[in-house]
Structure formats: C-alpha cells, structure tokens
N, C-alpha and C. Protein backbone atom coordinates (compact mmCIF):
# COMPACT_ATOMS: atom_id res chain seq x y z
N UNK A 1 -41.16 23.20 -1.65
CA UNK A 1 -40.57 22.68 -0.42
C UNK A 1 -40.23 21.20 -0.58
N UNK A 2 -41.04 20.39 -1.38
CA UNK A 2 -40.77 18.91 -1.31
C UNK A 2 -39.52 18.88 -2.43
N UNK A 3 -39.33 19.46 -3.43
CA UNK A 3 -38.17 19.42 -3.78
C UNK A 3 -36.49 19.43 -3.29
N UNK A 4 -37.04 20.79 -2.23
CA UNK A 4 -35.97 20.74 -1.10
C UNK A 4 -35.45 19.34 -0.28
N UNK A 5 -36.39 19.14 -0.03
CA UNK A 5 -36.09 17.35 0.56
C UNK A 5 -35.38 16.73 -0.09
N UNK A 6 -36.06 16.42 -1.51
CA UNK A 6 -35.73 15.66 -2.41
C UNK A 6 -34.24 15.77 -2.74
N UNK A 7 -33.56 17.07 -2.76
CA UNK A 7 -32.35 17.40 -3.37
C UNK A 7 -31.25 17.10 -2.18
N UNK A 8 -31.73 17.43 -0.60
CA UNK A 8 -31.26 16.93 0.30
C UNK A 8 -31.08 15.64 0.61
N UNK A 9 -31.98 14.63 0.16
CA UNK A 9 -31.75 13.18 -0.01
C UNK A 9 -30.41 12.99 -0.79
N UNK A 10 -31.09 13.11 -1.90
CA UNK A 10 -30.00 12.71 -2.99
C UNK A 10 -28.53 13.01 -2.79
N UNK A 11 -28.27 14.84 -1.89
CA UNK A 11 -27.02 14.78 -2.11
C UNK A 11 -26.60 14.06 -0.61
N UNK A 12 -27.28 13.48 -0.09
CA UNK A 12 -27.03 12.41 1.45
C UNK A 12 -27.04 11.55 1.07
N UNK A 13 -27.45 10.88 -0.49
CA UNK A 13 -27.01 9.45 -0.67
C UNK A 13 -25.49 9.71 -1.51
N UNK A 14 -25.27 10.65 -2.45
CA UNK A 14 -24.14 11.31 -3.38
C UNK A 14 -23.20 11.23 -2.30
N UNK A 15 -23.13 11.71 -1.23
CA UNK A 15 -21.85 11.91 -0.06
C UNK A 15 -21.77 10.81 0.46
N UNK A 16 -22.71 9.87 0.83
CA UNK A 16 -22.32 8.64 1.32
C UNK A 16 -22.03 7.59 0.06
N UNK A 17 -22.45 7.46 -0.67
CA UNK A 17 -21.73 6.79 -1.91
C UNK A 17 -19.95 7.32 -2.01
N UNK A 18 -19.91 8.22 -2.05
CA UNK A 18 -18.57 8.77 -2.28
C UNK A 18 -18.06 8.08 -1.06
N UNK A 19 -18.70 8.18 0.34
CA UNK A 19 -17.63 7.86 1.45
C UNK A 19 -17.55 6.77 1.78
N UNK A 20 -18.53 5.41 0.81
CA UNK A 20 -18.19 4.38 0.62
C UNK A 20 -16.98 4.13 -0.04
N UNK A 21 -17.09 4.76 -1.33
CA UNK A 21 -16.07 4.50 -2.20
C UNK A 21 -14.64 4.67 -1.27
N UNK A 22 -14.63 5.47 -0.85
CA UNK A 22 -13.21 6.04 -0.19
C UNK A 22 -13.17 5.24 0.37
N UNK A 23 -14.04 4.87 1.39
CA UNK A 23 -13.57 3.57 2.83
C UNK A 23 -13.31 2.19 2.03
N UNK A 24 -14.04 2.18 0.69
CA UNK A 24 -13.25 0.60 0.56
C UNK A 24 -11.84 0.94 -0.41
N UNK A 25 -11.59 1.83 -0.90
CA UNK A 25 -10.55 2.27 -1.59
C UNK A 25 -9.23 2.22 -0.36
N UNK A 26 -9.60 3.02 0.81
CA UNK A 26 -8.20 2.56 1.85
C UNK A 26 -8.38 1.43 2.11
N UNK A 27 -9.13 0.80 2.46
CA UNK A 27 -9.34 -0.92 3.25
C UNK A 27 -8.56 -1.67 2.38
N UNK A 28 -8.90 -1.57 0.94
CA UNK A 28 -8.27 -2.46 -0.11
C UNK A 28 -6.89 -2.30 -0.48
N UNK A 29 -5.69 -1.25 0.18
CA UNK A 29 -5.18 -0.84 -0.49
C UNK A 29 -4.57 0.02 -1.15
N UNK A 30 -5.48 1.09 -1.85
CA UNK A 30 -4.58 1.82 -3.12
C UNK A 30 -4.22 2.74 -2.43
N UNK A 31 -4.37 3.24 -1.45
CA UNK A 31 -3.33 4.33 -0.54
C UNK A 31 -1.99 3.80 0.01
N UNK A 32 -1.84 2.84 0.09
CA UNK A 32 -0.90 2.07 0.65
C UNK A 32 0.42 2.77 0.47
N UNK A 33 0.80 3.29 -1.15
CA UNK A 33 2.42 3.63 -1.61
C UNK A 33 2.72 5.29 -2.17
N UNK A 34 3.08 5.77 -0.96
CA UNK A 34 2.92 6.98 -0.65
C UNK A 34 4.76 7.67 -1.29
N UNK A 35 5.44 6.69 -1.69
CA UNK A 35 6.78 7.31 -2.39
C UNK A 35 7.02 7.05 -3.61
N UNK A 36 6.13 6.02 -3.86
CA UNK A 36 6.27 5.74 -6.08
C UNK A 36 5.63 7.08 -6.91
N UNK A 37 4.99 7.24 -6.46
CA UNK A 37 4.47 8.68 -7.06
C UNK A 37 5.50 9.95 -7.25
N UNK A 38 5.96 9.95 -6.19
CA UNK A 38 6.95 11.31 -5.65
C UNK A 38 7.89 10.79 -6.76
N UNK A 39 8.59 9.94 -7.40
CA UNK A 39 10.05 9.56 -7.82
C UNK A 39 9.32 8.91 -9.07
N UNK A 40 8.45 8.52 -9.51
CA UNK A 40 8.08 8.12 -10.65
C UNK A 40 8.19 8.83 -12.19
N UNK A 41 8.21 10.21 -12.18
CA UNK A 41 8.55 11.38 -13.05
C UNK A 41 10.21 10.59 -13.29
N UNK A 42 10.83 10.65 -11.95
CA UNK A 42 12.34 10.92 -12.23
C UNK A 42 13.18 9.30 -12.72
N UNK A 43 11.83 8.39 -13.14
CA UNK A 43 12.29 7.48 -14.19
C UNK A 43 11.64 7.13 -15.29
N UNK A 44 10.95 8.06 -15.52
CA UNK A 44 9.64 7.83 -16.72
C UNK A 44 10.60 8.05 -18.00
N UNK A 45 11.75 8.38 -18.15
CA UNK A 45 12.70 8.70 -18.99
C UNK A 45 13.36 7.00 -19.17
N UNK A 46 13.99 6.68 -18.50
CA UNK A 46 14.15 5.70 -18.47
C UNK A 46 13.60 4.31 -19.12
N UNK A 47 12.08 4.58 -18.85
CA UNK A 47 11.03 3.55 -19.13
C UNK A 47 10.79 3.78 -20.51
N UNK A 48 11.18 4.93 -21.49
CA UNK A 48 10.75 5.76 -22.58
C UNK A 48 11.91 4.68 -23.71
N UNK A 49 13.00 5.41 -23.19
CA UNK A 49 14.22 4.81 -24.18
C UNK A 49 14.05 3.32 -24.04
N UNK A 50 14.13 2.65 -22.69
CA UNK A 50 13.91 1.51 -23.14
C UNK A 50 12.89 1.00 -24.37
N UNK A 51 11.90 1.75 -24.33
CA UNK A 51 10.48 0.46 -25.03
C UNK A 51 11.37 1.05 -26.76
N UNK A 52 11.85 2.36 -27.00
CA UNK A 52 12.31 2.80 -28.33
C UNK A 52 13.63 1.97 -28.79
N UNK A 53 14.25 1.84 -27.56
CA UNK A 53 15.11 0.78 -28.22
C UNK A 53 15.01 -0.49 -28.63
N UNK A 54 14.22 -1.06 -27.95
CA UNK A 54 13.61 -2.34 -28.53
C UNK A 54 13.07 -2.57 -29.64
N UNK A 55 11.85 -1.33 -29.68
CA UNK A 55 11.75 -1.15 -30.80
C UNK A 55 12.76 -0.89 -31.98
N UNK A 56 13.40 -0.50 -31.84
CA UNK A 56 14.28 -0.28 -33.34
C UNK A 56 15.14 -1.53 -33.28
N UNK A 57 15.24 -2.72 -32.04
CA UNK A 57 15.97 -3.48 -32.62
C UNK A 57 14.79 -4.71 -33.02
N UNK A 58 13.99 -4.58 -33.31
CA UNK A 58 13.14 -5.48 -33.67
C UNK A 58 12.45 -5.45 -34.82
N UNK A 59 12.57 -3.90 -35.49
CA UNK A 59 12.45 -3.57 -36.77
C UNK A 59 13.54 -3.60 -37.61
C-alpha cells in the first residue's frame, strides 16, 4: 500500500513538472509562430541549393 502512495506522488510531481514546463514554454514564447512551420517544407529546397552552391564556388 505505501508504495501506492509513493508512485502517486511521483507521478503528481512528473505532471506538474511537465505543466510547468508547458506554462513557461507559452509565457516565453515558442508557441508564438503558428505559420513558419506549415510553409517551411515548401522552402527547405531553396535553403539546400543555396548552401551547395556556395559551396562549389568556394572550392
């Protein structure tokens, strides 16, 4: 039975750790940019050729 407790603690500190993390994760921020994600694929091509071309003009 005291184990039972024990495992009930822990996962009541595990869930509130986590729902710290989250509350300072929005407060600070990183939820903020909710359309770079969505469209980021559709220039990762872009970002590719560039760094290869540089490269080959620098070699």
């Amino acid at each position: 039975m005291s184990v039972l407790v024990i495992l009930i603690i822990v996962s009541v500190l595990v869930a509130g750790g986590f729902l710290i993390a989250f509350l300072w994760s929005v407060n600070s921020g990183q939820m903020e940019d909710d359309y770079t994600p969505s469209v980021r694929m559709l220039f990762d091509d872009e970002l590719t050729n560039t760094k290869k071309s540089k490269s080959k003009i620098q070699s």
